[in-house]
N, C-alpha and C. Protein backbone atom coordinates (compact mmCIF):
# COMPACT_ATOMS: atom_id res chain seq x y z
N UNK A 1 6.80 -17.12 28.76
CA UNK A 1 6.36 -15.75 28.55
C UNK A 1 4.84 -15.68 28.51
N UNK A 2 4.37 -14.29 28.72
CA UNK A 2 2.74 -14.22 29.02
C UNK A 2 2.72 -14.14 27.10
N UNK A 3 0.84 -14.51 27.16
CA UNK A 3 0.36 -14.48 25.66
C UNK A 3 0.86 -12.68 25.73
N UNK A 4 0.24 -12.16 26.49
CA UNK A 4 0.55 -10.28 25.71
C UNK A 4 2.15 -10.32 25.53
N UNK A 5 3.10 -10.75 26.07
CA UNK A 5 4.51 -9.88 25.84
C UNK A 5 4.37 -10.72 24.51
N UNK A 6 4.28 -12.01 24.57
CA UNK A 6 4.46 -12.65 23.29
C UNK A 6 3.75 -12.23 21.69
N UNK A 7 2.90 -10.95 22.18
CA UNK A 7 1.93 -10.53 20.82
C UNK A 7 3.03 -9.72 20.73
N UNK A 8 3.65 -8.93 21.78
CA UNK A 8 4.10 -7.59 21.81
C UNK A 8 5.51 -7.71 20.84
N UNK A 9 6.28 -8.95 21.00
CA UNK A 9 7.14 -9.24 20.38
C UNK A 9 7.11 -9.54 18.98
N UNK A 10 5.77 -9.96 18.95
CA UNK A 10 5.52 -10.79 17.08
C UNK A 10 5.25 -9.85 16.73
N UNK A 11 4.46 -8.31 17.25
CA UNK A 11 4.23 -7.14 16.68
C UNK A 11 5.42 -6.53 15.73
N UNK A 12 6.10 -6.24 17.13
CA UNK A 12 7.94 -5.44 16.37
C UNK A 12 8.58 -6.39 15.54
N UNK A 13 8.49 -7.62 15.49
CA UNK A 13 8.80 -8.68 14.69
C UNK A 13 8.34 -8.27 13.13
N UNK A 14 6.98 -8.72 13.59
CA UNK A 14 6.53 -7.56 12.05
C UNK A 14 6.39 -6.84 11.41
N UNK A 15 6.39 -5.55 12.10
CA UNK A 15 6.81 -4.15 11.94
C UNK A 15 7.79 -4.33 11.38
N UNK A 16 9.20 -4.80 11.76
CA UNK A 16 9.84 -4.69 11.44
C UNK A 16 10.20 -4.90 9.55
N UNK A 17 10.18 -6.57 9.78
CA UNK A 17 9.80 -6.62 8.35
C UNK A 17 9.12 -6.04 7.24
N UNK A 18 7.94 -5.89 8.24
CA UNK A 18 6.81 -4.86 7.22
C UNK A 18 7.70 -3.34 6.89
N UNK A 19 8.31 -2.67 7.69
CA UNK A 19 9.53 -1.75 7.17
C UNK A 19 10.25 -2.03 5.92
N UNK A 20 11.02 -3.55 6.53
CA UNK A 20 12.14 -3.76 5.46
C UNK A 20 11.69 -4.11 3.99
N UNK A 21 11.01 -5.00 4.12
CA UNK A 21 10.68 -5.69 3.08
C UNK A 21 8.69 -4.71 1.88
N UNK A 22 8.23 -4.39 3.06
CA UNK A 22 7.22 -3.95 2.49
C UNK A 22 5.80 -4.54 2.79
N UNK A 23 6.10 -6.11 2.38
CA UNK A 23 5.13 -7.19 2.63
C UNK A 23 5.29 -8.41 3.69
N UNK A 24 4.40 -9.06 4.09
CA UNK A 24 4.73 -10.32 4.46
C UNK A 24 3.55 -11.96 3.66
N UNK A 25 4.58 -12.58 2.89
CA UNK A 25 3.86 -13.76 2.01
C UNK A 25 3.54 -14.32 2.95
N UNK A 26 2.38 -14.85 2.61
CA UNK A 26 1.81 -15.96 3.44
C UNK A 26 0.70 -17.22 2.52
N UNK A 27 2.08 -17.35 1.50
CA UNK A 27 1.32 -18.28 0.30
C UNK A 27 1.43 -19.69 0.57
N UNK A 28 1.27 -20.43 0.14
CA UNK A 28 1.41 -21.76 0.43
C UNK A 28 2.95 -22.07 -0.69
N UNK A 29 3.56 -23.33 0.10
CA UNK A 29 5.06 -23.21 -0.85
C UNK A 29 5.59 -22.03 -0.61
N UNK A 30 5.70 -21.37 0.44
CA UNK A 30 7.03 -20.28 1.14
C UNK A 30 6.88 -20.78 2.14
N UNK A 31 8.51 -20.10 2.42
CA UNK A 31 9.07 -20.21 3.62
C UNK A 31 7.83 -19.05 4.23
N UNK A 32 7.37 -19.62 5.27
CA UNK A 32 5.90 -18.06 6.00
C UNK A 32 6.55 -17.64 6.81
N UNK A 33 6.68 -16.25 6.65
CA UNK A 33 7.13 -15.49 8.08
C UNK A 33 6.40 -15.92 9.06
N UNK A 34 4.78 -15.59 9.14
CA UNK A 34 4.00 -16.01 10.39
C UNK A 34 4.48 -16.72 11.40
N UNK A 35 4.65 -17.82 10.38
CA UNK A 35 4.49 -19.21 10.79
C UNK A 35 6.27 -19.52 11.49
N UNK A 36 7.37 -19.20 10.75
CA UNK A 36 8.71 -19.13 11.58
C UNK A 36 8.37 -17.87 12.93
N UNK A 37 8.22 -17.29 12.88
CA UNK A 37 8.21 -16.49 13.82
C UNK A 37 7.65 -16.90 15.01
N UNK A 38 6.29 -17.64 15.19
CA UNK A 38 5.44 -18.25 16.11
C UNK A 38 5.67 -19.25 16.81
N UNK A 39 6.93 -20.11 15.82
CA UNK A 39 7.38 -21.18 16.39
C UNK A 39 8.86 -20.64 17.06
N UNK A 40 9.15 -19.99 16.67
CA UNK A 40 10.80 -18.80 17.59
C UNK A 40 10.37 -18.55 18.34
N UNK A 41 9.07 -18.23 18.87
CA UNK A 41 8.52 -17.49 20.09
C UNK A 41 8.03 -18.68 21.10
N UNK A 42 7.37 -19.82 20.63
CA UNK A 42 7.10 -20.40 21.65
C UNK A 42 7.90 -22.18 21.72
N UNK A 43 7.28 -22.90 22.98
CA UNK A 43 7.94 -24.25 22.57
C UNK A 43 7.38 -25.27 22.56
N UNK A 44 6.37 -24.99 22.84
CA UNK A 44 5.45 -26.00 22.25
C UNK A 44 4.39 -26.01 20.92
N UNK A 45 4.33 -26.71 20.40
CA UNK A 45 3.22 -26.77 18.76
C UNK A 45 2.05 -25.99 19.32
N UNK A 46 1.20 -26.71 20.20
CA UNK A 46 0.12 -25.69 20.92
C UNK A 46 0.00 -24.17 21.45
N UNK A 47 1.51 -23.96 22.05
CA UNK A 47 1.56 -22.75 21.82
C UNK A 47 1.82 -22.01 20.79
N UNK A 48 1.86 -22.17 19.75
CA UNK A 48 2.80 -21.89 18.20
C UNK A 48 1.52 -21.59 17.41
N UNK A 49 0.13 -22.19 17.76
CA UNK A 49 -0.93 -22.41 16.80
C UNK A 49 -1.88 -21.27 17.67
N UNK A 50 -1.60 -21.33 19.08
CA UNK A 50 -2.38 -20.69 19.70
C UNK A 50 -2.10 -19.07 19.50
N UNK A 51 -0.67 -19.38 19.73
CA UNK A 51 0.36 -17.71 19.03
C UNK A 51 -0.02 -17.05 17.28
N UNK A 52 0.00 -17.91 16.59
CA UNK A 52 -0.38 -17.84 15.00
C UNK A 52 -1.38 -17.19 15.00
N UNK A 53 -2.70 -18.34 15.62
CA UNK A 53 -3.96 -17.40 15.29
C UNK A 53 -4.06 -15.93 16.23
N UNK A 54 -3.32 -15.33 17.09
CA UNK A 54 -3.53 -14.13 17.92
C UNK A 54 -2.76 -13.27 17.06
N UNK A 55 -1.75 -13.99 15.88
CA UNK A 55 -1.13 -12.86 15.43
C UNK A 55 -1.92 -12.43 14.26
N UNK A 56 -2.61 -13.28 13.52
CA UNK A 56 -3.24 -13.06 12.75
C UNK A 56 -4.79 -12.50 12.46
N UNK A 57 -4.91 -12.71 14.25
CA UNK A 57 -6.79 -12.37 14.38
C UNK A 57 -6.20 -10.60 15.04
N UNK A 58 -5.26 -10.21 15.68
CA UNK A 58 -5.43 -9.29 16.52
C UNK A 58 -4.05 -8.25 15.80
N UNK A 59 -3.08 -8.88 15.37
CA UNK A 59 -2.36 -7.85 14.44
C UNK A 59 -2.11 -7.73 12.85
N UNK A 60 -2.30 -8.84 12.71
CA UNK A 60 -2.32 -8.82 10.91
C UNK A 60 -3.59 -7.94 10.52
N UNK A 61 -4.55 -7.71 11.14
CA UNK A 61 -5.67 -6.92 10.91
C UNK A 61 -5.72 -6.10 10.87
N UNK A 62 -4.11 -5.13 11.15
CA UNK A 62 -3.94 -3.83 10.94
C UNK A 62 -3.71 -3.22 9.56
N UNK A 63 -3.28 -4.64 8.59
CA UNK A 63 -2.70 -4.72 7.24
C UNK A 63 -3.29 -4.84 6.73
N UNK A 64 -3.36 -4.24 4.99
CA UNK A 64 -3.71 -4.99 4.22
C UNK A 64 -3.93 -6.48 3.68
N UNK A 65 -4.10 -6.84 2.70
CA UNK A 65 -4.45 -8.32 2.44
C UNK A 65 -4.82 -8.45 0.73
N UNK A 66 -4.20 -9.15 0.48
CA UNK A 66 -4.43 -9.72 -1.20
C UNK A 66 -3.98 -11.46 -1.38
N UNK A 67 -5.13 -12.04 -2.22
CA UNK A 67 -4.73 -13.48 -1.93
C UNK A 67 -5.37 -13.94 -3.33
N UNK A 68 -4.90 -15.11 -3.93
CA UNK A 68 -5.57 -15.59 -5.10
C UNK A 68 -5.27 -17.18 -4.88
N UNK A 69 -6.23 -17.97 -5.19
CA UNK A 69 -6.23 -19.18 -5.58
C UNK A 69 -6.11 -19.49 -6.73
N UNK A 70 -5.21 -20.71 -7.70
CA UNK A 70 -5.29 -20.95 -8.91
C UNK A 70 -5.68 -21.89 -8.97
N UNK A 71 -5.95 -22.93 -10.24
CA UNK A 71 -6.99 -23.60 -10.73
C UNK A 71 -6.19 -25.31 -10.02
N UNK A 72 -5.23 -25.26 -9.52
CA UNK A 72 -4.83 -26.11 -8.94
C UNK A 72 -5.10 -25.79 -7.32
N UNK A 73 -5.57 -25.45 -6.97
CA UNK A 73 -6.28 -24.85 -5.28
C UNK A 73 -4.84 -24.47 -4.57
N UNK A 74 -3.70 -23.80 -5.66
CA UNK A 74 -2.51 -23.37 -4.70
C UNK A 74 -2.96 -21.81 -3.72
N UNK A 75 -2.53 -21.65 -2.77
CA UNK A 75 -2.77 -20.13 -2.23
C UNK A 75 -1.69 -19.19 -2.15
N UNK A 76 -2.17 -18.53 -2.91
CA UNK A 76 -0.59 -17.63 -2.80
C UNK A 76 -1.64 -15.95 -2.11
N UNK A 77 -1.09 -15.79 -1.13
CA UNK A 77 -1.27 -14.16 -0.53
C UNK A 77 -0.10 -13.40 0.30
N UNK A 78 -0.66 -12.13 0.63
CA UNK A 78 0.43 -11.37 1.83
C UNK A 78 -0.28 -10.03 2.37
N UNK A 79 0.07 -9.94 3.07
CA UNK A 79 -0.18 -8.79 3.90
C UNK A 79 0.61 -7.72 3.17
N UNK A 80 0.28 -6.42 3.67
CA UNK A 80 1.23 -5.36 2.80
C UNK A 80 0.67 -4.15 3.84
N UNK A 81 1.59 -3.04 3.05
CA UNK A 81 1.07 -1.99 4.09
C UNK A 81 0.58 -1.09 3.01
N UNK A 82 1.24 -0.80 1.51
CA UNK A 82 0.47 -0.14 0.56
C UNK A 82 0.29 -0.78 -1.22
N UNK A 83 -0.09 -0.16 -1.81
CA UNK A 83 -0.31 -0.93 -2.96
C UNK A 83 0.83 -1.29 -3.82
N UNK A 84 2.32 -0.61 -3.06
CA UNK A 84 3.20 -0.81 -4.20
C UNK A 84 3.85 -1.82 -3.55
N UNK A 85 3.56 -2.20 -2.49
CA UNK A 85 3.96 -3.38 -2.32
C UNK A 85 2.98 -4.31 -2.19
N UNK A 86 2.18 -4.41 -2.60
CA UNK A 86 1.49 -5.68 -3.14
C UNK A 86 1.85 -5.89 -4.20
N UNK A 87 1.95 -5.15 -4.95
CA UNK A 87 2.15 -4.98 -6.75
C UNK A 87 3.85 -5.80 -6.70
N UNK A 88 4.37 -5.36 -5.35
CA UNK A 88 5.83 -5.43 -5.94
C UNK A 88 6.05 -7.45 -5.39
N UNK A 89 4.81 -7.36 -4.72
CA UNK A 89 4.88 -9.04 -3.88
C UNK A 89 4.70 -9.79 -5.06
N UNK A 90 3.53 -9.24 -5.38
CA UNK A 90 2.92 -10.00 -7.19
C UNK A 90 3.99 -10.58 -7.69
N UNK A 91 4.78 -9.32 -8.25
CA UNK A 91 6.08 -9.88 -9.27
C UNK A 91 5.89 -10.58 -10.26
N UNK A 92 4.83 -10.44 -11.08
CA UNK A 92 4.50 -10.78 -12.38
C UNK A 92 5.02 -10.26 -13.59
N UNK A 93 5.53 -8.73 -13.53
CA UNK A 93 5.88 -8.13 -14.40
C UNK A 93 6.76 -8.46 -15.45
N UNK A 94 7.76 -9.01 -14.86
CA UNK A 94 9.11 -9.68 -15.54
C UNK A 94 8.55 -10.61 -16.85
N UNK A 95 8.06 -11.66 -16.60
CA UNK A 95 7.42 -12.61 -17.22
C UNK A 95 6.86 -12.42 -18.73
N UNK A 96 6.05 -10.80 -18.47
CA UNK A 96 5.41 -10.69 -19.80
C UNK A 96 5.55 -8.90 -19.82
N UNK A 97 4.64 -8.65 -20.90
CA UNK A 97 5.05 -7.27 -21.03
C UNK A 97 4.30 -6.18 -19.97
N UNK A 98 4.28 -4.89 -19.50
CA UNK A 98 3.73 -4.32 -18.58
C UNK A 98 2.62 -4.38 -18.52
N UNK A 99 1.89 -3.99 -19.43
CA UNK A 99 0.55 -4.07 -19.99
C UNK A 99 -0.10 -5.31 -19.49
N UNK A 100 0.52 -6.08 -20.07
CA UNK A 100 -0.27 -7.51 -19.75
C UNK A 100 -0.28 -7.70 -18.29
N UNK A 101 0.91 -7.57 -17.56
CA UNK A 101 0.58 -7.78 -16.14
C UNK A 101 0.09 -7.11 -15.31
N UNK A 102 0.05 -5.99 -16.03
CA UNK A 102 -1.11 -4.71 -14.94
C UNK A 102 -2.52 -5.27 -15.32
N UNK A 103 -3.19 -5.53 -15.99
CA UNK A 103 -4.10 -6.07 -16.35
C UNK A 103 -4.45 -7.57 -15.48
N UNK A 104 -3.53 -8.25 -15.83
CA UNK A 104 -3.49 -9.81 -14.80
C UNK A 104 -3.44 -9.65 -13.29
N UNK A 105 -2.75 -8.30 -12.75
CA UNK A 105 -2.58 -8.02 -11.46
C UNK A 105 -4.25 -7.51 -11.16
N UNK A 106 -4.78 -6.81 -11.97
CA UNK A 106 -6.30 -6.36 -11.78
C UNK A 106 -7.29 -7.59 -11.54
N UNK A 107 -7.22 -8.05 -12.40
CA UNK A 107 -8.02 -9.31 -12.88
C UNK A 107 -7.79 -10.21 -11.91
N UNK A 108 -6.66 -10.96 -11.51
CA UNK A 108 -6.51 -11.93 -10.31
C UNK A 108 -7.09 -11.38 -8.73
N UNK A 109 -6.71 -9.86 -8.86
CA UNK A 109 -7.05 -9.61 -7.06
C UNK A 109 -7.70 -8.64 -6.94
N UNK A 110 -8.46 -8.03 -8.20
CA UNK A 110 -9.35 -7.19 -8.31
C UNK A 110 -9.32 -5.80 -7.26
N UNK A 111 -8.43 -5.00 -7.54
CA UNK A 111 -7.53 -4.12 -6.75
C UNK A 111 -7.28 -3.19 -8.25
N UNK A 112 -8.24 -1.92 -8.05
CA UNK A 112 -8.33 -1.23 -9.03
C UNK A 112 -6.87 -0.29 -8.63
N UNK A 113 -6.44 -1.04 -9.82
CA UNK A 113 -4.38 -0.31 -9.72
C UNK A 113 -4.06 0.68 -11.11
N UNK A 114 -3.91 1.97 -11.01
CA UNK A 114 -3.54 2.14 -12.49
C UNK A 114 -2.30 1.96 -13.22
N UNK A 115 -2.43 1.89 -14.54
CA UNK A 115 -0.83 1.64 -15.10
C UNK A 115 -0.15 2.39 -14.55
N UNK A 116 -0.06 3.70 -14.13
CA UNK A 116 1.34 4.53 -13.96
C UNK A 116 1.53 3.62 -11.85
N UNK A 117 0.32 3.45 -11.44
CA UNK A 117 0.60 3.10 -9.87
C UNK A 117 1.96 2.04 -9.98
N UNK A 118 0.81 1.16 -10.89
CA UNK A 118 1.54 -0.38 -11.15
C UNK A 118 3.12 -0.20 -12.30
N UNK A 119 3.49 0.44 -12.66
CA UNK A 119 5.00 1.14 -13.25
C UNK A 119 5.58 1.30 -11.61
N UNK A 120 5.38 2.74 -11.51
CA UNK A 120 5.42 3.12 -10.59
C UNK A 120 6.12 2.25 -9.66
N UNK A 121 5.60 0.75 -9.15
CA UNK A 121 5.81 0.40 -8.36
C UNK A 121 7.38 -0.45 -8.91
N UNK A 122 7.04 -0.33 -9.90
CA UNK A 122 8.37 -1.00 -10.17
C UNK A 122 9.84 -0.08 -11.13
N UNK A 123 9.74 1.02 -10.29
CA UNK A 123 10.26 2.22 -10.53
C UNK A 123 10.91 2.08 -12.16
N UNK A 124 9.30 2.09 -13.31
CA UNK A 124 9.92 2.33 -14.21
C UNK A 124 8.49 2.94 -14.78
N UNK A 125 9.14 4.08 -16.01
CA UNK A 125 8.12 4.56 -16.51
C UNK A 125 7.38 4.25 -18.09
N UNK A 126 5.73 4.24 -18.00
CA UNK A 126 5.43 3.60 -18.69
C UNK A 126 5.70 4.49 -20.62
N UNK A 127 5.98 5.52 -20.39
CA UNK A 127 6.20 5.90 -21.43
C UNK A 127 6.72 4.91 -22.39
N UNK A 128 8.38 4.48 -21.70
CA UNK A 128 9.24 3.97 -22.63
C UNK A 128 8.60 2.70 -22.88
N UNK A 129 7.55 2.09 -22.81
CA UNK A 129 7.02 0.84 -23.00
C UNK A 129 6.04 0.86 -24.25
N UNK A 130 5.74 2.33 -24.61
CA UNK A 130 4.48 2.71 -25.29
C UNK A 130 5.76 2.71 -26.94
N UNK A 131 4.54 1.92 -27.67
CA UNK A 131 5.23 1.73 -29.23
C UNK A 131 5.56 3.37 -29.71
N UNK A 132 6.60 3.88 -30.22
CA UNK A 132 6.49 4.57 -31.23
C UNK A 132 5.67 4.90 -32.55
């Protein structure tokens, strides 16, 4: 296949997902969409790396982007198309109380989010969280 049909395909490829899912991870330690997809499309490694970087220099650039390194140099990021799905890629919330992770979600990717966005995204409201 030519490099263009082959963008043209990883495009709707992603689109697609980017529909279903919201985001696409591209952390280190996941399974990477990118990266399965590039190698489905071509058959050789060279073409796979050559495919990767065109998807990422010429269509991932249509997306958003949020990425953090931790103190062990792991990379965890993703592409997204709006903030509630970055928030919802995060998935920190569970862990600790709302508060705290709207705050940690600020602080790690510095993405001015407000509490009701960051609720919001996780279709719950912050009222019932607030002490009596």
């Amino acid at each position: 296949m030519m490099k263009k049909e082959l963008l043209e395909k990883a495009r709707e490829e992603i689109k697609k997902e980017m529909d279903e899912v919201g985001f696409i991870d591209d952390s280190d330690n996941t399974d990477r969409f990118l990266d399965n997809l590039a190698e489905q499309l071509t058959e050789t490694e060279q073409e796979e790396d050559e495919l990767l970087y065109l998807i990422k220099n010429e269509i991932m650039i249509e997306y958003n982007k949020i990425s953090s390194v931790n103190d062990a140099g792991d990379y965890a990021g993703c592409y997204y198309k709006d903030i509630k799905d970055a928030i919802k890629w995060a998935n920190n919330w569970q862990e600790q109380n709302i508060f705290e992770a709207h705050k940690e979600f600020v602080e790690t990717y510095c993405i001015d989010v407000t509490l009701e966005q960051f609720a919001e995204a996780y279709e719950v409201d912050v009222e019932d969280y607030l002490e009596d």
